[in-house]
PDB file of N, CA and C in Angstrom:
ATOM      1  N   UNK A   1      30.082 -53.409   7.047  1.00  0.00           N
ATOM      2  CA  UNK A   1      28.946 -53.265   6.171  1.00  0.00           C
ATOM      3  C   UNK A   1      28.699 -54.545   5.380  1.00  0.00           C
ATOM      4  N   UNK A   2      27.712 -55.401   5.081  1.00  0.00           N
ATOM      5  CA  UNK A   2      27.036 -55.926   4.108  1.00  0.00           C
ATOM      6  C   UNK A   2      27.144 -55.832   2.751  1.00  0.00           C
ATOM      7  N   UNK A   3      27.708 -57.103   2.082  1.00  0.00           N
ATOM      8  CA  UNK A   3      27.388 -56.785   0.641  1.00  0.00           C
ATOM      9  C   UNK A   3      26.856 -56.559   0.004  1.00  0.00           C
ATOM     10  N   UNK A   4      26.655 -55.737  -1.073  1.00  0.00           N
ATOM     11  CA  UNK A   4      25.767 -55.314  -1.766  1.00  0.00           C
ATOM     12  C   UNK A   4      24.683 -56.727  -2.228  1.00  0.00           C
ATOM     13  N   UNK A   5      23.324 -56.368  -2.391  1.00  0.00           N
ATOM     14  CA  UNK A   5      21.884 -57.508  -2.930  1.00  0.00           C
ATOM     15  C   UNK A   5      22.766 -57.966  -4.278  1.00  0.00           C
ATOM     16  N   UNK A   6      22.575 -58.862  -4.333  1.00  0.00           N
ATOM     17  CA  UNK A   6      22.935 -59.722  -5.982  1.00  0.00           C
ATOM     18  C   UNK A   6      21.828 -58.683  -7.240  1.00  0.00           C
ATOM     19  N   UNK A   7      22.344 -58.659  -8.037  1.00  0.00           N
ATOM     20  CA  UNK A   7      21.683 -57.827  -8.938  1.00  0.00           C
ATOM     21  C   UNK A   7      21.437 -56.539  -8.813  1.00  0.00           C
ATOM     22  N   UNK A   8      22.427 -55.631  -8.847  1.00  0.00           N
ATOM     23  CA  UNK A   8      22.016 -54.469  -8.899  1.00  0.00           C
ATOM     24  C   UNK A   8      22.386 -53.482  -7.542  1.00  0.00           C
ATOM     25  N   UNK A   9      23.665 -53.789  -7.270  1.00  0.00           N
ATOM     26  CA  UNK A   9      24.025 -53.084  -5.932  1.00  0.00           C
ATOM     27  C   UNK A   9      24.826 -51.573  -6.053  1.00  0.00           C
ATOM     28  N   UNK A  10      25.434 -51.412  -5.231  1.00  0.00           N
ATOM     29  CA  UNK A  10      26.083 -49.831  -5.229  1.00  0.00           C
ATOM     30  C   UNK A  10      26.868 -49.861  -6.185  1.00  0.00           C
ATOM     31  N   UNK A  11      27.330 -48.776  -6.752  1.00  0.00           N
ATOM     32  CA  UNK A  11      28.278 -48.662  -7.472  1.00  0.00           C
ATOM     33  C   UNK A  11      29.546 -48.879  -6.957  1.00  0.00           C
ATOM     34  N   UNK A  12      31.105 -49.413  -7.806  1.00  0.00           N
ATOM     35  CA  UNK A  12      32.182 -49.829  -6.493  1.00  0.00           C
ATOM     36  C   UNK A  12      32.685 -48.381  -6.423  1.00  0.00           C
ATOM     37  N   UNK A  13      32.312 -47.318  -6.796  1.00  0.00           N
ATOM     38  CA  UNK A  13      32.854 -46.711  -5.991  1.00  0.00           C
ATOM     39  C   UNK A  13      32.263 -45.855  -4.482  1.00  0.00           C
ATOM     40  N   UNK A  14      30.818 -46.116  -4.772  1.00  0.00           N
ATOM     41  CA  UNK A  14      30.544 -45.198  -4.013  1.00  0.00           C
ATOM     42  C   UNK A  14      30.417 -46.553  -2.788  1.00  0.00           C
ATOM     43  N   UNK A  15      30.455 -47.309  -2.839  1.00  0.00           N
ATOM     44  CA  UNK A  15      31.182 -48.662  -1.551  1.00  0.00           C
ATOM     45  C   UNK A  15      32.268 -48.333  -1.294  1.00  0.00           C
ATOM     46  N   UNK A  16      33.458 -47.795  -1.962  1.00  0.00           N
ATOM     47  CA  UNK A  16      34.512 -47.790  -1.194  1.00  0.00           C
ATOM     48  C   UNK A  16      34.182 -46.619  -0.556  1.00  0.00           C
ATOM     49  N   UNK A  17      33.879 -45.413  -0.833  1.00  0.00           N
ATOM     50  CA  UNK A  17      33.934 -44.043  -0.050  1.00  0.00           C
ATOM     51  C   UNK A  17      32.628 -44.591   1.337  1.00  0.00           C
ATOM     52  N   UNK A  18      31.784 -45.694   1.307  1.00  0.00           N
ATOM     53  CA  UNK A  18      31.419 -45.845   2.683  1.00  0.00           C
ATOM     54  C   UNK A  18      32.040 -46.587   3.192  1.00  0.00           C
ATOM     55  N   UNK A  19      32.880 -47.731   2.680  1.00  0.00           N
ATOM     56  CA  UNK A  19      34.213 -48.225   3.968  1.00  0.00           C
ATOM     57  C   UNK A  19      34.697 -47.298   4.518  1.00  0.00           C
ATOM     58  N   UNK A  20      35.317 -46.675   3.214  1.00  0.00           N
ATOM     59  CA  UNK A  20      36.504 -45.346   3.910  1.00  0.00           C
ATOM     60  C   UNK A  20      36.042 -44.679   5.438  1.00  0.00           C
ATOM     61  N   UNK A  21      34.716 -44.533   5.147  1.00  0.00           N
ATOM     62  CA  UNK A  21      33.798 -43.377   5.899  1.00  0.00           C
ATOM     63  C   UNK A  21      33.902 -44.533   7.408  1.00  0.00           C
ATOM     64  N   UNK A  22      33.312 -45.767   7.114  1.00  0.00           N
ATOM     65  CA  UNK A  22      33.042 -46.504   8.296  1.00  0.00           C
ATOM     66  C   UNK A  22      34.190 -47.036   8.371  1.00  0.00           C
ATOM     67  N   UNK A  23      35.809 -47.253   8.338  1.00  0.00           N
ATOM     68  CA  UNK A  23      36.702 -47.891   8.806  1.00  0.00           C
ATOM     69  C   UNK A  23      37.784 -46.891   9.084  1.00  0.00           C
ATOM     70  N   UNK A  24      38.097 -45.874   7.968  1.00  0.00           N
ATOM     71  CA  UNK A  24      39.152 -45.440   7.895  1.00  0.00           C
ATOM     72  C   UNK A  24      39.049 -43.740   8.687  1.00  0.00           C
ATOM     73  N   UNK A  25      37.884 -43.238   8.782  1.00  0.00           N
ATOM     74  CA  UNK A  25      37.736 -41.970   9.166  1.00  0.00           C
ATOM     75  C   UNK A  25      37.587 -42.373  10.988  1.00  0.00           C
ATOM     76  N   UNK A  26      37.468 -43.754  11.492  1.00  0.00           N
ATOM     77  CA  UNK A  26      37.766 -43.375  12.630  1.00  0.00           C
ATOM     78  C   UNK A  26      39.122 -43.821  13.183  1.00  0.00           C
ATOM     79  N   UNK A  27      39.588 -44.063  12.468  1.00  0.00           N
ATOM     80  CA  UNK A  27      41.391 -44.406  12.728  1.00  0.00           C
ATOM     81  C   UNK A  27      42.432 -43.150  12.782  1.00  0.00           C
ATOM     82  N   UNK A  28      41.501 -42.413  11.647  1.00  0.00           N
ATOM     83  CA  UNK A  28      42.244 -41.267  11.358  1.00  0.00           C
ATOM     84  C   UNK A  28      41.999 -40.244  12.612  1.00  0.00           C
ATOM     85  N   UNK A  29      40.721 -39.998  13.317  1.00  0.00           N
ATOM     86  CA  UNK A  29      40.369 -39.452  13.993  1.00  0.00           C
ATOM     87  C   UNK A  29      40.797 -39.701  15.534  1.00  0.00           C
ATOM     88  N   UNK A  30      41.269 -41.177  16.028  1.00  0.00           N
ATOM     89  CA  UNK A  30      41.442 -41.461  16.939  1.00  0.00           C
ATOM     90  C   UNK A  30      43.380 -41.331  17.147  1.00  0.00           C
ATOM     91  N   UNK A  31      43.837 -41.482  15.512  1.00  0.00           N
ATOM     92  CA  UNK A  31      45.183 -40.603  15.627  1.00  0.00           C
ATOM     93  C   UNK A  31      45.749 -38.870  15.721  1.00  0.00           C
ATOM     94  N   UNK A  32      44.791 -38.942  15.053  1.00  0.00           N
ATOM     95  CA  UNK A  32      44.299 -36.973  15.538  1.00  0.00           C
ATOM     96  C   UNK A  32      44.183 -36.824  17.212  1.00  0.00           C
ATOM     97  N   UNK A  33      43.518 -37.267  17.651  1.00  0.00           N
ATOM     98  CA  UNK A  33      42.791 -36.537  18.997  1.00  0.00           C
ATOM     99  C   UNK A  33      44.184 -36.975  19.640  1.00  0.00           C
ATOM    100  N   UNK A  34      45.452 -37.806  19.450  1.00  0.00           N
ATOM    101  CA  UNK A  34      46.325 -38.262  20.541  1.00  0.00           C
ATOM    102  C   UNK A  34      47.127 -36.687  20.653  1.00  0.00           C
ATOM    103  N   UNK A  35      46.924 -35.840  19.457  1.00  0.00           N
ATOM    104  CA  UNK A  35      47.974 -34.640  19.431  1.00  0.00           C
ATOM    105  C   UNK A  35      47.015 -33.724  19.754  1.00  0.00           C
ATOM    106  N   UNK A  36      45.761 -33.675  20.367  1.00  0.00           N
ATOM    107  CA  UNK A  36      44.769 -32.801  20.787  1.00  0.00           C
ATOM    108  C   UNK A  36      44.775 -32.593  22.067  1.00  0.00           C
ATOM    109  N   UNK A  37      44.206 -31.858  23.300  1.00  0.00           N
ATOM    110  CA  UNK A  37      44.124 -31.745  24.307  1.00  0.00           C
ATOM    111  C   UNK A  37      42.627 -32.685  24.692  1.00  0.00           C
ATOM    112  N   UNK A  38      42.804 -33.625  26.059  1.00  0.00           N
ATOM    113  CA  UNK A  38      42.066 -34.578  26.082  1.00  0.00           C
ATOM    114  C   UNK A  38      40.635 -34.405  26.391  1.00  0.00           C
ATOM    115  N   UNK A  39      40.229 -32.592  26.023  1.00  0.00           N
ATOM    116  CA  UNK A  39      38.795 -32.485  26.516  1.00  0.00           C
ATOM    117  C   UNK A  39      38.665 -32.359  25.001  1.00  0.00           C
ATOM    118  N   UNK A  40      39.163 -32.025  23.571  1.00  0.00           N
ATOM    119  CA  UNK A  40      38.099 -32.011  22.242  1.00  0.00           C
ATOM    120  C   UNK A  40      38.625 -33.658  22.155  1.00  0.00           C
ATOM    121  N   UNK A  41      39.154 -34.779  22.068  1.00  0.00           N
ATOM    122  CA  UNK A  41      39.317 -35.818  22.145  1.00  0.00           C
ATOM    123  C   UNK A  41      37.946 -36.096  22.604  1.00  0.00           C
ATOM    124  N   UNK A  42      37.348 -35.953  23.987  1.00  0.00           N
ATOM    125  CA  UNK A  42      36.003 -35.966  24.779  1.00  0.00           C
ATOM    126  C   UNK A  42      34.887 -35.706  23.779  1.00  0.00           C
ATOM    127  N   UNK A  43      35.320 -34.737  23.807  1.00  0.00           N
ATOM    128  CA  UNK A  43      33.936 -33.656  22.823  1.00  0.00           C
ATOM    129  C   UNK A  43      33.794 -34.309  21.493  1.00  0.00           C
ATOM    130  N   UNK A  44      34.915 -34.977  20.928  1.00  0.00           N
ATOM    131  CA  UNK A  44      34.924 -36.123  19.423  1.00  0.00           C
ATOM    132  C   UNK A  44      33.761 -36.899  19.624  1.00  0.00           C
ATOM    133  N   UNK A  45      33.908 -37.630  20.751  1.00  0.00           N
ATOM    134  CA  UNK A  45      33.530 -38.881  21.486  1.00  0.00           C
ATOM    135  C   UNK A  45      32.147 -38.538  21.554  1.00  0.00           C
ATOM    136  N   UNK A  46      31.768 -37.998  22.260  1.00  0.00           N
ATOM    137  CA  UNK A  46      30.590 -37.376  23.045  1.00  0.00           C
ATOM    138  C   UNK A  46      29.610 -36.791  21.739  1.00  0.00           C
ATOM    139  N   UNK A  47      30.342 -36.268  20.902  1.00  0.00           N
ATOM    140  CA  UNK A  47      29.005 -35.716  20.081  1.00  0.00           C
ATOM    141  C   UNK A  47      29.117 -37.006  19.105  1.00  0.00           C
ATOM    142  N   UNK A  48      30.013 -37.634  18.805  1.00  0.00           N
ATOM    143  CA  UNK A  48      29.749 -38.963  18.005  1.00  0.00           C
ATOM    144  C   UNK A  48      28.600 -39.421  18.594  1.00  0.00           C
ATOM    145  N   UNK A  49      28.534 -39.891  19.463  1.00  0.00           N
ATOM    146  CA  UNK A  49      27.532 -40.984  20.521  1.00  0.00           C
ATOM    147  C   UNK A  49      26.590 -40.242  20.672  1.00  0.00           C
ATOM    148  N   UNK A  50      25.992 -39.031  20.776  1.00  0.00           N
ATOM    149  CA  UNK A  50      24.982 -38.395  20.547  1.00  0.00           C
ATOM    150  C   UNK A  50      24.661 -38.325  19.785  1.00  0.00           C
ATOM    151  N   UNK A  51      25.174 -38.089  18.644  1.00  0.00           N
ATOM    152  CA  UNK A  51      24.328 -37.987  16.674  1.00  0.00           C
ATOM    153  C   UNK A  51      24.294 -39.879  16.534  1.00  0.00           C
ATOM    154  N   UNK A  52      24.578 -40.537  16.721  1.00  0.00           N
ATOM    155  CA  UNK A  52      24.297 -42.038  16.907  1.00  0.00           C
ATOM    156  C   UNK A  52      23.315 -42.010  17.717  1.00  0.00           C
ATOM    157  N   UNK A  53      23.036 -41.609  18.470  1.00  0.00           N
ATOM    158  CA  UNK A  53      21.566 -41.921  19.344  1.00  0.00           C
ATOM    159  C   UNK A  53      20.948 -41.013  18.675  1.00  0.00           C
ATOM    160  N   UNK A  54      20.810 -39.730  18.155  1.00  0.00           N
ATOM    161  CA  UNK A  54      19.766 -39.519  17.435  1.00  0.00           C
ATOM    162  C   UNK A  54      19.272 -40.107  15.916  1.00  0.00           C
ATOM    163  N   UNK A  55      20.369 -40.356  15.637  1.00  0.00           N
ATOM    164  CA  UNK A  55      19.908 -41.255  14.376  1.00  0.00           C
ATOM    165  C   UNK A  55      18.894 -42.487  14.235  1.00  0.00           C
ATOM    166  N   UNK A  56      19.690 -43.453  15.777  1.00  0.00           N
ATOM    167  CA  UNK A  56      18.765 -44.169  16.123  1.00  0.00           C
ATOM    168  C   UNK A  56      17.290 -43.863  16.294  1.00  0.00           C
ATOM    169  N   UNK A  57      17.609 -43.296  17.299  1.00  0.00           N
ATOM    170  CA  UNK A  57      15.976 -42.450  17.436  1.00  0.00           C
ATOM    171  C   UNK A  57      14.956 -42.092  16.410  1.00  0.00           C
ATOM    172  N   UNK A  58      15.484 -41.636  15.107  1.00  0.00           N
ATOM    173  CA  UNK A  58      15.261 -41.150  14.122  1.00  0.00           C
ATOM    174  C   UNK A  58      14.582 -42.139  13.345  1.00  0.00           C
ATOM    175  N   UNK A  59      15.446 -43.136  13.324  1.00  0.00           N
ATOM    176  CA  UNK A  59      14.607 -44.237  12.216  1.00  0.00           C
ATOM    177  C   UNK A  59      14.132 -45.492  12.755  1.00  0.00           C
ATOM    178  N   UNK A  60      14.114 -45.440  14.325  1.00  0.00           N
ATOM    179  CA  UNK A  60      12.995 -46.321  14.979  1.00  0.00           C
ATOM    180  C   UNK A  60      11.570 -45.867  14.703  1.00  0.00           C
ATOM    181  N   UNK A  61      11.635 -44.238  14.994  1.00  0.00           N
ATOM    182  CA  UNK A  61      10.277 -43.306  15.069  1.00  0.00           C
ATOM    183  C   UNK A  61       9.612 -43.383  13.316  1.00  0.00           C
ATOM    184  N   UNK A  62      10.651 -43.269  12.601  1.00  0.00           N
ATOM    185  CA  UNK A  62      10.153 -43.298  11.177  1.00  0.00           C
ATOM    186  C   UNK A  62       9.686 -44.858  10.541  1.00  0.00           C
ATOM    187  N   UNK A  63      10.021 -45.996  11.610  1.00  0.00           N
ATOM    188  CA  UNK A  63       9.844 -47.201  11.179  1.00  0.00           C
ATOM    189  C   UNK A  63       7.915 -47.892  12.057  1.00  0.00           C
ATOM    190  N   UNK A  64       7.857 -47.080  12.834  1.00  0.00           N
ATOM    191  CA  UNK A  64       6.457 -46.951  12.967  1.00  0.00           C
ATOM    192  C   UNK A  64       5.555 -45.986  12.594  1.00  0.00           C
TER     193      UNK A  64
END
């Protein structure tokens, strides 16, 4: 992630809870799924990359 604009950026905490979110929740998750059976490991994967493509989708369509 990007540092916050000079003057007036996030608060530090609510920056750390989006590192956390973007660094640390998929570490945690990719140590989880090793004690899972390798089809919800899949299904992690798979609906990640689907709600990422709709998001995309989402704010291309809202940017025209």
């Amino acid at each position: 992630p990007a540092p916050p604009p000079a003057g007036g950026g996030e608060p530090s905490f609510q920056r750390a809870i989006q590192v956390q979110t973007v660094y640390v929740f998929p570490i945690i998750i990719a140590v989880l799924s090793l004690q899972f059976p390798a089809a919800l490991s899949l299904y992690w994967v798979v609906l990640n990359v689907v709600g990422i493509l709709q998001q995309e989708l989402i704010r291309s369509k809202s940017d025209t």
